[in-house]
N, C-alpha and C. Protein backbone atom coordinates (compact mmCIF):
# COMPACT_ATOMS: atom_id res chain seq x y z
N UNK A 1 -8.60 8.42 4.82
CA UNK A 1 -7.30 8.08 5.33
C UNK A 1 -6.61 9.37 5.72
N UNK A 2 -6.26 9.52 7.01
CA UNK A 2 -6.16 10.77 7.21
C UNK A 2 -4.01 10.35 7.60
N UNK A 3 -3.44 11.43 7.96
CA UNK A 3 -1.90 11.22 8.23
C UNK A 3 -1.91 10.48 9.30
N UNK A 4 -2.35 10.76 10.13
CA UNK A 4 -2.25 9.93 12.12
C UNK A 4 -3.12 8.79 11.93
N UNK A 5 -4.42 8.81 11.34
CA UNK A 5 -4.93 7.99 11.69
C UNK A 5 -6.12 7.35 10.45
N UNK A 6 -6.32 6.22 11.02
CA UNK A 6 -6.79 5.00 9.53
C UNK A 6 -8.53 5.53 9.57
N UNK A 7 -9.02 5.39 8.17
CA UNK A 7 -10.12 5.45 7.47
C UNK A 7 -11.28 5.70 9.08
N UNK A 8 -11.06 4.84 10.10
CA UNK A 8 -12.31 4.19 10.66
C UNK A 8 -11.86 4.41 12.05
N UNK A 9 -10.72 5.42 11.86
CA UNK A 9 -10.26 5.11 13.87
C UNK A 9 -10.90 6.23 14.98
N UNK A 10 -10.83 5.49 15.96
CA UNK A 10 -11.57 6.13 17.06
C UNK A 10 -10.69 6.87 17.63
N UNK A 11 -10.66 7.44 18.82
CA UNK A 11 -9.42 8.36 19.53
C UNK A 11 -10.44 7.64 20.86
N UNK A 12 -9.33 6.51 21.65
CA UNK A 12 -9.98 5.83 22.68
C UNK A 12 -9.10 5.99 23.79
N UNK A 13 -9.44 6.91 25.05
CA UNK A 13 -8.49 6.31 25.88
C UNK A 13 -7.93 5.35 26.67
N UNK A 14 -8.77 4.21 26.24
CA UNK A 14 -8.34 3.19 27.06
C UNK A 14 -7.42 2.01 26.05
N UNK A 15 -7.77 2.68 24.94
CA UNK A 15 -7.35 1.61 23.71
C UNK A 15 -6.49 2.76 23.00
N UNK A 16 -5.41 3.08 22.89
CA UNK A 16 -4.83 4.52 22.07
C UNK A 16 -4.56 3.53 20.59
N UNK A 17 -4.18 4.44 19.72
CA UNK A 17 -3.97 4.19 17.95
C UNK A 17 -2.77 3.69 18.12
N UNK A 18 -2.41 2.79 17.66
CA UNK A 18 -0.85 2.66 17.48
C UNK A 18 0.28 3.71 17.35
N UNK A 19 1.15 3.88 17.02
CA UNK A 19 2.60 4.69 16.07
C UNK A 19 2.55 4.60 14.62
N UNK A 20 2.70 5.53 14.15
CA UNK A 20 1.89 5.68 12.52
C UNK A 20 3.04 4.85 12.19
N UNK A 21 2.81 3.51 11.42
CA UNK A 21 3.60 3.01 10.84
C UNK A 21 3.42 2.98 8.94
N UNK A 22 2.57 3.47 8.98
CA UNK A 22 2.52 3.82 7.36
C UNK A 22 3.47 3.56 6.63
N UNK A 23 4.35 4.53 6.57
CA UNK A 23 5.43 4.84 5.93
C UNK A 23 6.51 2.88 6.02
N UNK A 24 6.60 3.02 7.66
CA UNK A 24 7.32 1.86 7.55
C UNK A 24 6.61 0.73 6.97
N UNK A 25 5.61 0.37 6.88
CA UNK A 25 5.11 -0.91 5.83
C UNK A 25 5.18 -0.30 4.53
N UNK A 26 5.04 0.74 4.21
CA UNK A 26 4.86 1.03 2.60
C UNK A 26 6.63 0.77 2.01
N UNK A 27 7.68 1.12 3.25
CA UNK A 27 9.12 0.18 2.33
C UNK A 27 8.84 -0.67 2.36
N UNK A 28 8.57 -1.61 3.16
CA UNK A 28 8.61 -3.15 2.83
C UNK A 28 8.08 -3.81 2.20
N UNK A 29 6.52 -3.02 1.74
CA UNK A 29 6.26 -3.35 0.43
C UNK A 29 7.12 -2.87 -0.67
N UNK A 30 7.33 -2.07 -0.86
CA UNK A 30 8.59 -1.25 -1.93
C UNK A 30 9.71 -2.26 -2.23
N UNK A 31 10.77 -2.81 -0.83
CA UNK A 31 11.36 -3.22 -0.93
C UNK A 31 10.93 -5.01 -1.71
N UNK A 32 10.13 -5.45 -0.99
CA UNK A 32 9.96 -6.81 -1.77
C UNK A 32 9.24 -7.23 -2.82
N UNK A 33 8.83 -5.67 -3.62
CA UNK A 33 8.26 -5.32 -5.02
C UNK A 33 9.79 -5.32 -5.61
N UNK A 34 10.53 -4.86 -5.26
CA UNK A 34 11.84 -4.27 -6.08
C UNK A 34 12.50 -5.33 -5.69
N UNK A 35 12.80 -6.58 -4.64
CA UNK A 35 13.41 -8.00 -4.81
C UNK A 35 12.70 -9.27 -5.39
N UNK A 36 11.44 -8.94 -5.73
CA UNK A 36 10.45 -10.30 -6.68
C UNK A 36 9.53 -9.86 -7.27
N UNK A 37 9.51 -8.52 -7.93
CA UNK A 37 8.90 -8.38 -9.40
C UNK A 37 9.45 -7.41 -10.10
N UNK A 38 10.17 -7.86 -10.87
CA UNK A 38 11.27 -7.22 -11.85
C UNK A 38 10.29 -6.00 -12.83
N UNK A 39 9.65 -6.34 -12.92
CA UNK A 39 8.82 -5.80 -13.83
C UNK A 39 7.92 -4.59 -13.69
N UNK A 40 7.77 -4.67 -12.37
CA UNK A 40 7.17 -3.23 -11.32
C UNK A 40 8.06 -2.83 -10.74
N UNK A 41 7.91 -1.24 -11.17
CA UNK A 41 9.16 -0.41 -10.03
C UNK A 41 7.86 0.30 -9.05
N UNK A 42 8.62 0.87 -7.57
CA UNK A 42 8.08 1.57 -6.97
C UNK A 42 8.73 2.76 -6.32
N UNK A 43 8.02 3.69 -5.81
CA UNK A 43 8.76 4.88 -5.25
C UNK A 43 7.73 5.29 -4.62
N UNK A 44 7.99 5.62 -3.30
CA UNK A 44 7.50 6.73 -2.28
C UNK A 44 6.97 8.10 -2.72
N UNK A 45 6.10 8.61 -2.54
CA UNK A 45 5.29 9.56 -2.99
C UNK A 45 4.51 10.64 -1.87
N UNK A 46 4.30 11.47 -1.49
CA UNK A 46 3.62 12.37 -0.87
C UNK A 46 2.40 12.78 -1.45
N UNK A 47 1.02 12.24 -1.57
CA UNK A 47 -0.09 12.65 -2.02
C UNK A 47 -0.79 12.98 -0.76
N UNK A 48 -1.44 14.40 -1.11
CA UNK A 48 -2.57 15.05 -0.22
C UNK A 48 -1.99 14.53 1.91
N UNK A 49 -0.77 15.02 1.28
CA UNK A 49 0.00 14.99 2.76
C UNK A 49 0.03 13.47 3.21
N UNK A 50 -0.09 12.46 2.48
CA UNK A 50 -0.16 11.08 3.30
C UNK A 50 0.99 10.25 2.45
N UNK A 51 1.80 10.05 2.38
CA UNK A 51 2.88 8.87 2.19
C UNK A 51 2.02 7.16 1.53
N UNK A 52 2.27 7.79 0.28
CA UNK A 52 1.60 6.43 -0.80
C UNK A 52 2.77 5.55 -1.33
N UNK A 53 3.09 4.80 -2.02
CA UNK A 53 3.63 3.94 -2.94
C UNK A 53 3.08 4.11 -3.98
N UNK A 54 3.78 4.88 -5.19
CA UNK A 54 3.18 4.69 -6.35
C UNK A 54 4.17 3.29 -7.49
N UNK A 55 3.10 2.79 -7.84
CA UNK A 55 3.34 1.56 -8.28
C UNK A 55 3.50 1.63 -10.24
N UNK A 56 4.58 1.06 -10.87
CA UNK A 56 3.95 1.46 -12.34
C UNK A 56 5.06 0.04 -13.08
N UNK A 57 4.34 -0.30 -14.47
CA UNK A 57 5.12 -1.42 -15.47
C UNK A 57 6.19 -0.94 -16.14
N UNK A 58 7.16 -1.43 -15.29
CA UNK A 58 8.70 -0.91 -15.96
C UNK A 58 9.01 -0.69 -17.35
N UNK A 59 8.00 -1.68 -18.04
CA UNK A 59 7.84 -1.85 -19.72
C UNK A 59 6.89 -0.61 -20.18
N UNK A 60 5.83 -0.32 -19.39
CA UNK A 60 5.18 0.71 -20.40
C UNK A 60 4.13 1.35 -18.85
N UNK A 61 5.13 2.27 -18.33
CA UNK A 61 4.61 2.97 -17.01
C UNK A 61 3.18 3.60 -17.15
N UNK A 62 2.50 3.91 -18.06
CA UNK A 62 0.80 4.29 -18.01
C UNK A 62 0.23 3.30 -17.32
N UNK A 63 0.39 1.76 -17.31
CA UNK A 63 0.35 1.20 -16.73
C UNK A 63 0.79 1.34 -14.87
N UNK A 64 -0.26 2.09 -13.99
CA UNK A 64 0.39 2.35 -12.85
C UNK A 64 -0.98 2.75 -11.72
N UNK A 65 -0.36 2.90 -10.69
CA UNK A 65 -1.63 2.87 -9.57
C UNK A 65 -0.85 3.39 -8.17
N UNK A 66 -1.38 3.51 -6.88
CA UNK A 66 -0.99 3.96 -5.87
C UNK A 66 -1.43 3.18 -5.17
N UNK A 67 -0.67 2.43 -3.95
CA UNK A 67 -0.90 1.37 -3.16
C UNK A 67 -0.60 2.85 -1.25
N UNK A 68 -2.02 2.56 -1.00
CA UNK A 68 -2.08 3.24 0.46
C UNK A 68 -1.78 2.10 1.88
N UNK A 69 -1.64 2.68 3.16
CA UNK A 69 -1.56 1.73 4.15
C UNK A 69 -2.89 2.36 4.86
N UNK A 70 -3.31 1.80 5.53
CA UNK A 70 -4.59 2.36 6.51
C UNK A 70 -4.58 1.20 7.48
N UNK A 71 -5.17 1.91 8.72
CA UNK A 71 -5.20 1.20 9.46
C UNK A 71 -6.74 1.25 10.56
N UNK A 72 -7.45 0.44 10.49
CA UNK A 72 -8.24 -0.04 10.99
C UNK A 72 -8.75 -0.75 12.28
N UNK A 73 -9.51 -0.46 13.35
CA UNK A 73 -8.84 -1.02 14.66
C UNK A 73 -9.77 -2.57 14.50
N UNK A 74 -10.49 -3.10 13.61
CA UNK A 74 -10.60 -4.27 13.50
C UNK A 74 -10.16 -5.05 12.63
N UNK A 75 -9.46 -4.63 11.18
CA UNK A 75 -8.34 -5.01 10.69
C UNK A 75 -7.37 -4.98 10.81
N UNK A 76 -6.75 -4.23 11.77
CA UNK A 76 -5.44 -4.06 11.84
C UNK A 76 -5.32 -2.93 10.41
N UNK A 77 -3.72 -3.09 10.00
CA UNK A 77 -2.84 -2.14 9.02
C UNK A 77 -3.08 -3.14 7.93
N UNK A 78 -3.47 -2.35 6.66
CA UNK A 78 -3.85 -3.11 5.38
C UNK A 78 -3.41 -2.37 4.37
N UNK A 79 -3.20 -2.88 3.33
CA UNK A 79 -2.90 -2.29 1.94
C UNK A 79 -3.96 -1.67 1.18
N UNK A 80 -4.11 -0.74 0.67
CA UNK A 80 -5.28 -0.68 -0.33
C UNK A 80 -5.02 0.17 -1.33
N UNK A 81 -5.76 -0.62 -2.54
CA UNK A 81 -5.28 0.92 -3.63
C UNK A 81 -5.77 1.82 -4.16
N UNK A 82 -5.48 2.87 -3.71
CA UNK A 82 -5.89 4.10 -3.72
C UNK A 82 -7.06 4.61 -4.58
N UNK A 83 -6.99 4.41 -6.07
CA UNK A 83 -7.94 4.42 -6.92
C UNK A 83 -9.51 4.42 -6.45
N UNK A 84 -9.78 3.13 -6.09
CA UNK A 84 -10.48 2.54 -5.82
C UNK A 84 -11.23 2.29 -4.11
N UNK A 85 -9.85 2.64 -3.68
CA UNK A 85 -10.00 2.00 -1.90
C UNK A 85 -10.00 0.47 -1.29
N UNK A 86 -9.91 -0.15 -2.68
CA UNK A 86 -10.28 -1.83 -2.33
C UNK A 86 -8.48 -2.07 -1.56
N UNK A 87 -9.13 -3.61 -0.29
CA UNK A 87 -8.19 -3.55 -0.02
C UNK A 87 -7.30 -4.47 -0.55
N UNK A 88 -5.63 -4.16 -0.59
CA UNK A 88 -5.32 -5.52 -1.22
C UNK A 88 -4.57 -6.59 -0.52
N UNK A 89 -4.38 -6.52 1.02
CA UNK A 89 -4.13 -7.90 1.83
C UNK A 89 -3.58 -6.82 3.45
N UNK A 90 -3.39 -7.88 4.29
CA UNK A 90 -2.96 -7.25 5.39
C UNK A 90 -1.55 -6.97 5.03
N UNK A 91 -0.72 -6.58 6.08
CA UNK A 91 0.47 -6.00 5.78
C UNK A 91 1.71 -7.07 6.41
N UNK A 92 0.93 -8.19 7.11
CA UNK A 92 1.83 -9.18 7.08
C UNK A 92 1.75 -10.26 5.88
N UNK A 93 0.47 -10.22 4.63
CA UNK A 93 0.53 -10.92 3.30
C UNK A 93 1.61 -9.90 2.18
N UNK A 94 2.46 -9.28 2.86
CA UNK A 94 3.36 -8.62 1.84
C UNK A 94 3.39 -9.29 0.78
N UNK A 95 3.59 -10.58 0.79
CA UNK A 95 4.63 -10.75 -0.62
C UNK A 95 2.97 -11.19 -1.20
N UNK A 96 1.82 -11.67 -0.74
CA UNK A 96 0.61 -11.72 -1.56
C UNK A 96 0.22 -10.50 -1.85
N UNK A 97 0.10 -9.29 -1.21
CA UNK A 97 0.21 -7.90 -1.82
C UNK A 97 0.79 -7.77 -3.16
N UNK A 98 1.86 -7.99 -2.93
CA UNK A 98 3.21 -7.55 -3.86
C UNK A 98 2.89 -8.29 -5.49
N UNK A 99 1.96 -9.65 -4.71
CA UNK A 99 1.78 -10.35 -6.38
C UNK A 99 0.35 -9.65 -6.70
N UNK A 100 -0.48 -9.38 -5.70
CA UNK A 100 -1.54 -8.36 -6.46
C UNK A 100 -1.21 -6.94 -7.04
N UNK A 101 0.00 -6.18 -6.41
CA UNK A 101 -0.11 -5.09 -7.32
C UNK A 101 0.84 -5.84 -8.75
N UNK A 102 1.61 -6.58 -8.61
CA UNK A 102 2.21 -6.55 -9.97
C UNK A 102 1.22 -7.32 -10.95
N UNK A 103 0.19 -7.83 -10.38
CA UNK A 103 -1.00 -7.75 -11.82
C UNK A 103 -1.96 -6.86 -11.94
N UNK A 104 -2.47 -5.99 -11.20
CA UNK A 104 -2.96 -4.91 -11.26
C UNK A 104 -2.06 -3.64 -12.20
N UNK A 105 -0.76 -3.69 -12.16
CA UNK A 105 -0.05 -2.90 -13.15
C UNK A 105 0.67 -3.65 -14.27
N UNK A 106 1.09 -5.19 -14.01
CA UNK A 106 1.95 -5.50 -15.34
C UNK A 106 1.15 -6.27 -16.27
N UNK A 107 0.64 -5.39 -17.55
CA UNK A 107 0.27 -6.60 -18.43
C UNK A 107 -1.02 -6.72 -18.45
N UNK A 108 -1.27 -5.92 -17.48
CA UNK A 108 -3.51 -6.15 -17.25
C UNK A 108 -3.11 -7.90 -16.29
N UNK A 109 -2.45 -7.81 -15.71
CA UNK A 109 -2.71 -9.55 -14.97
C UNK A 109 -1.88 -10.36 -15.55
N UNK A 110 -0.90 -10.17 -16.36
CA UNK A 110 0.27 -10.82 -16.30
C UNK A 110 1.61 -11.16 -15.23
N UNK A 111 1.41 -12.35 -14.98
CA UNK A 111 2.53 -12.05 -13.78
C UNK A 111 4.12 -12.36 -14.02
């Protein structure tokens, strides 16, 4: 996952990369983590120059992970978390995102 451009992208001139929207999907995940799961906080982060979401359990923060955006020219822009690389939904399943990271950090899968 590089800053400009997703895991898998080409540099095409007939097809150009989008406008790095990274950043702008990673609020809106932020934001509708912080309006429907009380229990996960999030904050914006700068790792290895790329703009993450780090994700953690308001109750007992060791509990925590980093949610990336990447973008893919046959997926489109997707969530994935960092750890691992798995992905965790497109970036229009926000709020199904939003319920996978808050069991991935609250509770071991408590929602």
């Amino acid at each position: 996952m590089g800053i400009e451009h997703g895991r898998h992208a080409e540099v095409a001139i007939d097809h150009p990369l989008p406008s790095n929207q990274r950043r702008a999907f990673l609020e809106v995940l932020h934001q509708v983590i912080k309006e429907t799961r009380p229990g996960v906080k999030s904050t914006l982060v700068l790792r290895a120059g790329c703009q993450v979401l780090f994700v953690f359990d308001a109750a007992e923060p060791v509990r925590n992970g980093e949610v990336g955006c990447d973008f893919d020219r046959a997926s489109g822009w997707t969530f994935t978390w960092v750890a691992d690389g798995s992905v965790l939904g497109r970036v229009q399943d926000v709020h199904a995102v939003a319920a996978e990271v808050s069991a991935r950090t609250s509770g071991w899968g408590r929602r």
